[in-house]
Every structure is written in C-alpha cells, then in structure tokens.
Protein backbone atom coordinates (compact mmCIF):
# COMPACT_ATOMS: atom_id res chain seq x y z
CA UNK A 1 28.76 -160.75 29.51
CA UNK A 2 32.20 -160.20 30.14
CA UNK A 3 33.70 -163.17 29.01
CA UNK A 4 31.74 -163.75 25.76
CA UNK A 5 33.71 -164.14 22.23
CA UNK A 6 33.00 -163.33 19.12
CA UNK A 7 31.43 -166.19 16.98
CA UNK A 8 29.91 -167.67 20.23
CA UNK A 9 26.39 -168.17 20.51
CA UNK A 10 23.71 -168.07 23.11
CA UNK A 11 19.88 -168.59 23.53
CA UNK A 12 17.67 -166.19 24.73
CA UNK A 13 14.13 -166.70 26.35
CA UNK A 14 12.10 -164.52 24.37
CA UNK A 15 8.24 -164.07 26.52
CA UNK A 16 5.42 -163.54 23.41
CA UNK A 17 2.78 -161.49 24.65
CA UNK A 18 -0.88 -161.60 23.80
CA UNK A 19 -2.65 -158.52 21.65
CA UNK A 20 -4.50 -155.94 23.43
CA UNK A 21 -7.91 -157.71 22.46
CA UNK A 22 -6.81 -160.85 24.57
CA UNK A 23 -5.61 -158.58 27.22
CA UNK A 24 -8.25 -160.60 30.08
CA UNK A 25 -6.25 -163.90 29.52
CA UNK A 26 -2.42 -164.17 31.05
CA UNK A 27 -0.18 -161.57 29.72
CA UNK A 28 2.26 -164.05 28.30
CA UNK A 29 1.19 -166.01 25.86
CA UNK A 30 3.93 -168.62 25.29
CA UNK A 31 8.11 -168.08 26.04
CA UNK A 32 10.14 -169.04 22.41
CA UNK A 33 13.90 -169.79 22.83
CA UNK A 34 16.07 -167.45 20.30
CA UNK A 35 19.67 -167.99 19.38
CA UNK A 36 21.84 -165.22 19.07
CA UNK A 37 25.37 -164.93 17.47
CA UNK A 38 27.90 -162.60 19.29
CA UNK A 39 29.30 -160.48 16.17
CA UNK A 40 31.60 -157.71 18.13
CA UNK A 41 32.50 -156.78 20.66
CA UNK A 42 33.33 -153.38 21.60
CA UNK A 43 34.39 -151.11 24.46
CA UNK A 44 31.91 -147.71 25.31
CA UNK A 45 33.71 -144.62 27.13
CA UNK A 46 31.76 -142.03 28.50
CA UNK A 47 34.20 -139.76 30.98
CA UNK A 48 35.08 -142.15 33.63
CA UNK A 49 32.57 -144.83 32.77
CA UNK A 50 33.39 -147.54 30.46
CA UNK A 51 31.36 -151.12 29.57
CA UNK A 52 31.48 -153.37 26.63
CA UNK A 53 29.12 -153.36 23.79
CA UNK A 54 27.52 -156.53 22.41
CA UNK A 55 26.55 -156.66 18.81
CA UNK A 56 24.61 -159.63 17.95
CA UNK A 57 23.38 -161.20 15.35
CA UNK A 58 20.08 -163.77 14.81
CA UNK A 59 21.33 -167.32 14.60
C-alpha cells in the first residue's frame, strides 16, 4: 500500500456470497474481479501512530 499513486488502479477479488436461504450449499457463491481507482492519498495521526489513508474510487 505504501507505494501506490494517485490515478493508479488495481483489481480486487471480490468473494459473492450466497443468501441465507442457500445457506446448505458452499458459502461462496462465485469470486468477481473489481477495479478500483486510487483517488488520494492521505496521512492519519493519532498520538504516536501514523498510516496512510486510501481513498478509492470504482473503476
């Protein structure tokens, strides 16, 4: 995550699970690939503890 930029993009593998009524077949129904934008990137600082922020956008 660290050396992401803004305007790159990435894919995600996004698991679809089944409805409750199905719930006796496998959990996960099918896996869908999702692309993602990286929109900004920011810095969080909470007392000594600092990480970036990813905001993201759908592709």
């Amino acid at each position: 995550m660290e050396d992401m930029k803004v305007g790159e993009t990435f894919s995600v593998a996004v698991p679809i699970y089944r409805k409750w009524w199905q719930i006796w077949k496998p959990r996960i129904a099918t896996v869908e690939t999702r692309m993602f934008r990286v929109k900004a990137i920011t810095r969080v600082t909470d007392g000594d503890i600092s990480w970036p922020r990813v905001e993201v956008e759908k592709d």
